[in-house]
C-alpha atoms as a PDB file:
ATOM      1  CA  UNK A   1     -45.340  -0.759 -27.755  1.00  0.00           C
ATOM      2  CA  UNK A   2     -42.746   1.848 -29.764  1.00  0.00           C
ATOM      3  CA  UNK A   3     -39.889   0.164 -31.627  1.00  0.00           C
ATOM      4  CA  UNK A   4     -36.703   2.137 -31.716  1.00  0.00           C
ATOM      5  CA  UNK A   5     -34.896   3.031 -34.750  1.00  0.00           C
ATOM      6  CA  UNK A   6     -31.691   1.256 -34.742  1.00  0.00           C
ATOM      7  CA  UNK A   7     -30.547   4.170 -36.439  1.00  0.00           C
ATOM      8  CA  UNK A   8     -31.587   6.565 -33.675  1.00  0.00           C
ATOM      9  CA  UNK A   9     -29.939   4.679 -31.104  1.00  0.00           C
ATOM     10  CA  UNK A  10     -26.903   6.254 -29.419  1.00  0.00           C
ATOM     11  CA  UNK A  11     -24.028   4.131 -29.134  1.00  0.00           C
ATOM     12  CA  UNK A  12     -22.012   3.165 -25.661  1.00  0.00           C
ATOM     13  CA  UNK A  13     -19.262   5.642 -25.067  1.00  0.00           C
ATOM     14  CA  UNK A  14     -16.770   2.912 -25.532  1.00  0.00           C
ATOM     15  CA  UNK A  15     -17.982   1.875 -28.741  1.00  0.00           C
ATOM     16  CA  UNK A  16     -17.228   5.564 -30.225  1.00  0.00           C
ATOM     17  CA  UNK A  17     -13.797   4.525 -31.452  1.00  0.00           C
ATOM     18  CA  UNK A  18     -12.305   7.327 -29.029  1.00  0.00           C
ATOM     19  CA  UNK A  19     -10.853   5.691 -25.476  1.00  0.00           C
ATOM     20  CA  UNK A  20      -8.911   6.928 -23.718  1.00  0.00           C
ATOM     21  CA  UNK A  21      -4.997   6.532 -23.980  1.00  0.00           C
ATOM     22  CA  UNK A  22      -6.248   7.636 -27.723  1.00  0.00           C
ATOM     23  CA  UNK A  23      -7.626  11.090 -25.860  1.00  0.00           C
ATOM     24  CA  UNK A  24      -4.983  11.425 -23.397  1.00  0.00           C
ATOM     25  CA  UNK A  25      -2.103  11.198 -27.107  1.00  0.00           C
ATOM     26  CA  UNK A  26      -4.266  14.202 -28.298  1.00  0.00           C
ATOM     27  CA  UNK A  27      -4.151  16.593 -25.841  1.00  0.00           C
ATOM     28  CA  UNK A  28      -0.679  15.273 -24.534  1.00  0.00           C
ATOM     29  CA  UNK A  29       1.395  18.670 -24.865  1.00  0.00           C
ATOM     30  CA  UNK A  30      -1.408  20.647 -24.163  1.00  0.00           C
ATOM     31  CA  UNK A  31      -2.046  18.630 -20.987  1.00  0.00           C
ATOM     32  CA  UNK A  32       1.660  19.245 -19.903  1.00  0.00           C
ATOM     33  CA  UNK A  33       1.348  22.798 -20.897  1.00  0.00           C
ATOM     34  CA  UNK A  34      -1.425  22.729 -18.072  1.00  0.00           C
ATOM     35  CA  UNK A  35       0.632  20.649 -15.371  1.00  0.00           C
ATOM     36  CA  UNK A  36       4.092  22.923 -15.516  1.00  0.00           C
ATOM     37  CA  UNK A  37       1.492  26.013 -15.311  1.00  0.00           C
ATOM     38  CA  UNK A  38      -0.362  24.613 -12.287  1.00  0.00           C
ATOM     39  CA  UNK A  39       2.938  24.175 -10.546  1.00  0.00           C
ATOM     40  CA  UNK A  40       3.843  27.865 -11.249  1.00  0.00           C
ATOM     41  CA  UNK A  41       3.833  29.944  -7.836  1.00  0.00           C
ATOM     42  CA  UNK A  42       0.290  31.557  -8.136  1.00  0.00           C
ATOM     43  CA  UNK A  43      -1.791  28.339  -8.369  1.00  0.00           C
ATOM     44  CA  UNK A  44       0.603  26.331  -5.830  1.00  0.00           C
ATOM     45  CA  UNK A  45       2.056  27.395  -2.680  1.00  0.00           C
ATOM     46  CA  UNK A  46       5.538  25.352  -2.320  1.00  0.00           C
ATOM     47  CA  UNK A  47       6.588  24.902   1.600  1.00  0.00           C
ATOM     48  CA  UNK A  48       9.473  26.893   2.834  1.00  0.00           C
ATOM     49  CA  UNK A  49      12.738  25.009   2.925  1.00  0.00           C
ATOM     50  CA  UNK A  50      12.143  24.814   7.317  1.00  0.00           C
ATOM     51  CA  UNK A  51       8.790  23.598   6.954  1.00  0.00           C
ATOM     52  CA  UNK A  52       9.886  21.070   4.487  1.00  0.00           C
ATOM     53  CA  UNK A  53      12.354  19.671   7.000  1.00  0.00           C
ATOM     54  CA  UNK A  54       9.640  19.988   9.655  1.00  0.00           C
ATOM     55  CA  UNK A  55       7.275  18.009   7.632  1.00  0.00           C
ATOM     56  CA  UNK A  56      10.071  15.585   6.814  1.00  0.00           C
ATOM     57  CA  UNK A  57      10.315  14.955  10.681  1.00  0.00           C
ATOM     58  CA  UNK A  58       7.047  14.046  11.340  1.00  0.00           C
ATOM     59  CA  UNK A  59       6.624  11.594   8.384  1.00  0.00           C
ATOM     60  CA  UNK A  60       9.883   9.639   9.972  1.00  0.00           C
ATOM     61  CA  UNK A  61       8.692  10.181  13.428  1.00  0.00           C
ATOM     62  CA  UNK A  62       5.392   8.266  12.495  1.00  0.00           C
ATOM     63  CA  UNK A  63       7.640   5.955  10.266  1.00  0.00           C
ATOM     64  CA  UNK A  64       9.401   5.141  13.015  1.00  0.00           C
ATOM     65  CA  UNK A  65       6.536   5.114  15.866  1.00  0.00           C
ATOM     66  CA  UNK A  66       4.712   2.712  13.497  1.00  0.00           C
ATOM     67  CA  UNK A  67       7.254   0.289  13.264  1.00  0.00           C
ATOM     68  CA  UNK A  68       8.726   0.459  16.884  1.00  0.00           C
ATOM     69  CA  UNK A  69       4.825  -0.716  17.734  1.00  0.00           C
ATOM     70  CA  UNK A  70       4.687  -3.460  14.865  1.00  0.00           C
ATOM     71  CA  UNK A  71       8.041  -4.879  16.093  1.00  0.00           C
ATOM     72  CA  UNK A  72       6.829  -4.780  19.623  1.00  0.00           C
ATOM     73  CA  UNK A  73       3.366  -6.068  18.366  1.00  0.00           C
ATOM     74  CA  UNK A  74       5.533  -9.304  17.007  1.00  0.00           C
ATOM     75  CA  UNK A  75       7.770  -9.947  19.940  1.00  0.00           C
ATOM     76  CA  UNK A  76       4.405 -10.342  21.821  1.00  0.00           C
ATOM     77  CA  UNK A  77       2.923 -12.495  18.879  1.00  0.00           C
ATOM     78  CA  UNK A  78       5.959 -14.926  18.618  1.00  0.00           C
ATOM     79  CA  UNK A  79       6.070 -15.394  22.525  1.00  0.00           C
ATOM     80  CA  UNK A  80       2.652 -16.305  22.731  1.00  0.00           C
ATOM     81  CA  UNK A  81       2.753 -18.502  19.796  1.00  0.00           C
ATOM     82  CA  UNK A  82       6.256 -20.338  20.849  1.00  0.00           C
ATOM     83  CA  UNK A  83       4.931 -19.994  24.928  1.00  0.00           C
ATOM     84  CA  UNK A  84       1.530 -22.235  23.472  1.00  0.00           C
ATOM     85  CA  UNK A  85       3.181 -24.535  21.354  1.00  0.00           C
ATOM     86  CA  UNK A  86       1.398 -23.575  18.741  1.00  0.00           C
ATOM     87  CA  UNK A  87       3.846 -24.241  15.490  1.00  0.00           C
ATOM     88  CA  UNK A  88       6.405 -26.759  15.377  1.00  0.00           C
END
């Protein structure tokens, strides 16, 4: 049976002295460098002002559809449950 060398060993990632708010501090301007130049036109296509308000109809068009049919959902509920007696 081979003994390891204590000395040899690697130690755990976490145990480096590095984590990783530390890391993030470092490379904190670059990394903001990076996000404004991934936002830049080439790298992200931005929707037109008209497909923005299209989009914007659809999310409040399932907004609303969603809670139209949880509302109705508890009206049902709540008559069953006062119909059965079932909390007094």
């Amino acid at each position: 049976m081979a003994t390891a060398d204590p000395k040899k060993a690697k130690a755990p990632a976490h145990a480096s002295g590095d984590s990783a708010g530390q890391q993030v501090q470092l490379r904190g301007p670059g990394y903001i460098r990076e996000v404004i130049a991934e936002l830049k036109p080439p790298k992200t296509k931005w929707p037109t002002p008209p497909e923005a308000w299209r989009l914007t109809v659809v999310v409040m068009a399932v907004i609303l559809a969603v809670a139209v049919y949880i509302g109705a959902l508890d009206t049902v509920l709540s008559s069953i449950v006062n119909k059965l007696n079932l909390i007094k």
